[in-house]
N, C-alpha and C. Protein backbone atom coordinates (compact mmCIF):
# COMPACT_ATOMS: atom_id res chain seq x y z
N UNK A 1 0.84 -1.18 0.00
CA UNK A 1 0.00 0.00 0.00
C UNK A 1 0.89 1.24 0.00
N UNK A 2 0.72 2.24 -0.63
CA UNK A 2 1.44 3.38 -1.00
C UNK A 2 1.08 4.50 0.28
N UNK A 3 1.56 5.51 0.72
CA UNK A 3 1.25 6.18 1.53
C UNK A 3 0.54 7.19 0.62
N UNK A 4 -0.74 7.74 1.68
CA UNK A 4 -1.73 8.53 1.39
C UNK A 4 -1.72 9.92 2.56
N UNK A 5 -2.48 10.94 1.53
CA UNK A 5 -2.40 12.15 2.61
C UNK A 5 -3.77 12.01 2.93
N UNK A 6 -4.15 12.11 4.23
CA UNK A 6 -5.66 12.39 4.27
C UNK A 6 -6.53 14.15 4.58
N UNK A 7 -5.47 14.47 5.35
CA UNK A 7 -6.20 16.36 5.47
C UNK A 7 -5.04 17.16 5.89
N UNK A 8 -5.19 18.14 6.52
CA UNK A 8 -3.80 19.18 6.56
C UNK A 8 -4.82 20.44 7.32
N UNK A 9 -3.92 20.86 8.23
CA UNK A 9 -4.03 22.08 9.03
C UNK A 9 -3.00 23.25 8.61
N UNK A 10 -3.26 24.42 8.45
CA UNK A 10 -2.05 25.21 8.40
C UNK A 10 -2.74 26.44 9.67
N UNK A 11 -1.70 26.44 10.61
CA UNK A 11 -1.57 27.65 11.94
C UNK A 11 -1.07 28.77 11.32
N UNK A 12 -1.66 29.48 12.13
CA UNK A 12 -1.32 30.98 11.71
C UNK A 12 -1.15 31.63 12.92
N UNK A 13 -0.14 32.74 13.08
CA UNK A 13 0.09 33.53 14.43
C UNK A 13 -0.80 34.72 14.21
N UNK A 14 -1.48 35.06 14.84
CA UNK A 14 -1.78 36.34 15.08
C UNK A 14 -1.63 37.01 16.09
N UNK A 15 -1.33 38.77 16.12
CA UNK A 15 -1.18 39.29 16.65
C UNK A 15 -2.20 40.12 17.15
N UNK A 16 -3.03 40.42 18.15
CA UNK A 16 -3.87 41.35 18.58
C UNK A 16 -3.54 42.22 19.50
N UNK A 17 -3.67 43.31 19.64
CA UNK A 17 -3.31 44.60 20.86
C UNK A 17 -3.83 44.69 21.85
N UNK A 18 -5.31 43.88 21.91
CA UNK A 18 -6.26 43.89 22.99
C UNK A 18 -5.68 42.60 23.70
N UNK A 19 -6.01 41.37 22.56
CA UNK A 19 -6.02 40.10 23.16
C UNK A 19 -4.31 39.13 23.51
N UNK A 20 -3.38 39.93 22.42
CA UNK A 20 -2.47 39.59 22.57
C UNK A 20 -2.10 38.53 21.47
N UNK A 21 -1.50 37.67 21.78
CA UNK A 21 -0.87 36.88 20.61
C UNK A 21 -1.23 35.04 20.55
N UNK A 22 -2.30 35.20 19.36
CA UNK A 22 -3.19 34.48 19.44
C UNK A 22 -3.03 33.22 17.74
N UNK A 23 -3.73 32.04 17.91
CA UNK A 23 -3.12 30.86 17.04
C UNK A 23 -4.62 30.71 16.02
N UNK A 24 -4.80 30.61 14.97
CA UNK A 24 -5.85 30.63 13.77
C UNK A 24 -5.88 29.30 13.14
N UNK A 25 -6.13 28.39 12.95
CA UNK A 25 -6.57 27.33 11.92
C UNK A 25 -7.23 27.58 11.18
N UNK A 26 -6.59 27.00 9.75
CA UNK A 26 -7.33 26.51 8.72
C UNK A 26 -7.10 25.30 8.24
N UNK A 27 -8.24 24.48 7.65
CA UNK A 27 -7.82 23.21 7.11
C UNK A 27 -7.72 22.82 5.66
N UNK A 28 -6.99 22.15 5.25
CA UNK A 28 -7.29 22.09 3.84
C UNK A 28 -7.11 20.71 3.45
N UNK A 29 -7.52 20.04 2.07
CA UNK A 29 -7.38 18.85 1.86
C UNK A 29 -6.61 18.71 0.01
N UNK A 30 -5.97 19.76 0.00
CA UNK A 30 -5.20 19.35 -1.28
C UNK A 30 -3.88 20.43 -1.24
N UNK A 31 -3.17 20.04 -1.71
CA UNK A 31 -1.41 20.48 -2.14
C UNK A 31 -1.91 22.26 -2.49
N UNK A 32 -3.01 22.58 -3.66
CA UNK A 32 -3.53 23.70 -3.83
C UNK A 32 -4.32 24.80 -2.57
N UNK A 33 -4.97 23.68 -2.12
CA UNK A 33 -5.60 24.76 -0.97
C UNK A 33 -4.69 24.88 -0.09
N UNK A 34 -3.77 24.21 0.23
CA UNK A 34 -2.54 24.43 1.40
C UNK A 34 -1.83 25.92 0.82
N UNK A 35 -1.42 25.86 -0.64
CA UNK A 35 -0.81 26.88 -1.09
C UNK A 35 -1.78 28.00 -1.21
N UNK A 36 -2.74 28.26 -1.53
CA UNK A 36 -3.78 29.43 -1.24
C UNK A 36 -3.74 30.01 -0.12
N UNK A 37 -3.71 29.16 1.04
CA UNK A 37 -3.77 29.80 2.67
C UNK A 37 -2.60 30.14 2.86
N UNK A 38 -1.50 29.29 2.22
CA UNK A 38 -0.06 30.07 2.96
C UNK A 38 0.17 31.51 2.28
N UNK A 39 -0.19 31.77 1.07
CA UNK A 39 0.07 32.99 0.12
C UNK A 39 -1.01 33.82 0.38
N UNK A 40 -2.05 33.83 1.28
CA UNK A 40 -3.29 34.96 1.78
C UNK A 40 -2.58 36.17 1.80
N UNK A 41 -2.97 36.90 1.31
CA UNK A 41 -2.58 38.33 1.67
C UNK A 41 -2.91 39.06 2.83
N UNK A 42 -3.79 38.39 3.48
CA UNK A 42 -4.15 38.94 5.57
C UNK A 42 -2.44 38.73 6.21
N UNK A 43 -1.98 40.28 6.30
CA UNK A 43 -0.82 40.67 6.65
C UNK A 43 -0.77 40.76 7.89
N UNK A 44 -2.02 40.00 9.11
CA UNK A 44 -1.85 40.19 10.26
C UNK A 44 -2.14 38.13 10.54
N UNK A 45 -1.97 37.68 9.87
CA UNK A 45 -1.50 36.20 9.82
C UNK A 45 -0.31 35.71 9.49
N UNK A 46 0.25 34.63 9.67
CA UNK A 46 1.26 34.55 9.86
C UNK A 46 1.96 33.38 10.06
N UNK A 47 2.43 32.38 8.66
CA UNK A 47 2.16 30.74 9.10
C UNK A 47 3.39 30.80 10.21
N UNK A 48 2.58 29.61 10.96
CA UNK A 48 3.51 29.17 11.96
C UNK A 48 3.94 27.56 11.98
N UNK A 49 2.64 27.11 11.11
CA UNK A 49 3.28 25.83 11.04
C UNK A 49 2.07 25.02 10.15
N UNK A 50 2.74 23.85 9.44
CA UNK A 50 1.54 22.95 8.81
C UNK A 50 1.59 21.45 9.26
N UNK A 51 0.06 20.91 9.53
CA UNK A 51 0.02 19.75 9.98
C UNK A 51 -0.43 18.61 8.51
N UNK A 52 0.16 17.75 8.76
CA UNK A 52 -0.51 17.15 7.58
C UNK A 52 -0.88 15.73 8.32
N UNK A 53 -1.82 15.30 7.81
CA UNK A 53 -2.34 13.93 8.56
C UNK A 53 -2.50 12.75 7.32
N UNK A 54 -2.23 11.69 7.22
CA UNK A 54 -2.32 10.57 6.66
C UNK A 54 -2.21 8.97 6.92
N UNK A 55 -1.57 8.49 6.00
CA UNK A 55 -1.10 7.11 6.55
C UNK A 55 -0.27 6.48 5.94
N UNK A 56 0.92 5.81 6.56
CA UNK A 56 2.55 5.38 5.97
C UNK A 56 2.09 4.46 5.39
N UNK A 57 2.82 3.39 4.55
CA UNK A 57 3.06 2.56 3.85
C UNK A 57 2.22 1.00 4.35
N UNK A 58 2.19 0.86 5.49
CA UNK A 58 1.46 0.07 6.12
C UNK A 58 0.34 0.42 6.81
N UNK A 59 -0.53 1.59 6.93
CA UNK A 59 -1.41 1.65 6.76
C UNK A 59 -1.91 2.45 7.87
N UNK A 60 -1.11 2.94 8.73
CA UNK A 60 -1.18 3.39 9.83
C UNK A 60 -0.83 4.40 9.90
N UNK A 61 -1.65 5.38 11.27
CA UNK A 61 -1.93 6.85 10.74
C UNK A 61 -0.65 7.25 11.52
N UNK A 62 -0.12 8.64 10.50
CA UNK A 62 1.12 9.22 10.15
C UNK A 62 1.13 10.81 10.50
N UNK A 63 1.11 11.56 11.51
CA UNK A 63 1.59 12.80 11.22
C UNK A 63 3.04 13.79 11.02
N UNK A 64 2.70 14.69 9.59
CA UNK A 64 3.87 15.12 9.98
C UNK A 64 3.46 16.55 9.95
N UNK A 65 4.28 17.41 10.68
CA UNK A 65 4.49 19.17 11.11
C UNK A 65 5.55 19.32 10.67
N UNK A 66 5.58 20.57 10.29
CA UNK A 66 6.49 21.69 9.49
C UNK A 66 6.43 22.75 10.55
N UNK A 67 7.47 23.43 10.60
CA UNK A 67 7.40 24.46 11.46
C UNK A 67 8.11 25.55 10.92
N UNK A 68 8.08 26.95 10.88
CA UNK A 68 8.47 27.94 10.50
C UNK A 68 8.42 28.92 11.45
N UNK A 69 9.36 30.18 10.83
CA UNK A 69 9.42 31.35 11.59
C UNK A 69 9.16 32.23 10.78
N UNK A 70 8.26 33.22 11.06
CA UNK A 70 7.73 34.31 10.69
C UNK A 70 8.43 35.64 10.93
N UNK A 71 8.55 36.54 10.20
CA UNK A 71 9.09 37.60 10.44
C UNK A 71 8.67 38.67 9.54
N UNK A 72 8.29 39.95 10.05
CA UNK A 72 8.34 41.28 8.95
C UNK A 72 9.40 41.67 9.08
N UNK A 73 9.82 42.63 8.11
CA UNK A 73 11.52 43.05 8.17
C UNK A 73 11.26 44.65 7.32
N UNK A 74 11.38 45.81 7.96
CA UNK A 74 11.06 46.75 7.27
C UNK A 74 12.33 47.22 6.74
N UNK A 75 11.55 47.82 4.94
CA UNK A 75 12.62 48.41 3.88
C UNK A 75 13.77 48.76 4.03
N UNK A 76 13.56 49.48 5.01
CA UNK A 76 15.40 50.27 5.83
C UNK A 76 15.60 49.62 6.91
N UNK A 77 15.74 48.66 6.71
CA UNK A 77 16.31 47.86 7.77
C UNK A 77 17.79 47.58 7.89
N UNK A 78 18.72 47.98 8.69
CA UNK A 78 19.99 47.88 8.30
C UNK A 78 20.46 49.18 8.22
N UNK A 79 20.17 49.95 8.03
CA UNK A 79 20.56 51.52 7.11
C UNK A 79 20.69 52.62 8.79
């Protein structure tokens, strides 16, 4: 049996001023909708990480996470 993906989470950081610094889910179930949510243009999101859920070669369920770091970096930065 070949390994299969079955769904996928991608986290997002957000930042709020009131509430403070807060975690967003979305889910998706294809290679395309994963790439849609990571490329959102909501500039107050912020991937933090993707879950993907499936099952290995023998048939049994498999997760794997990605993890990243987020950063803005303004124009004159350095200068």
């Amino acid at each position: 049996m070949a390994s299969q993906f079955k769904s996928g989470t991608v986290i997002f950081r957000q930042w709020d001023s009131r509430d403070g610094l807060n975690e967003v889910a979305r889910t998706f179930s294809s290679l395309d909708e994963m790439f849609n949510l990571c490329l959102q243009t909501d500039d107050t999101l912020l991937v933090d990480r993707i879950i993907m859920e499936g099952q290995d070669s023998k048939g049994g369920a498999h997760t794997v996470t990605l993890v990243f770091q987020s950063a803005t970096v303004p124009d004159d930065a350095g200068e």
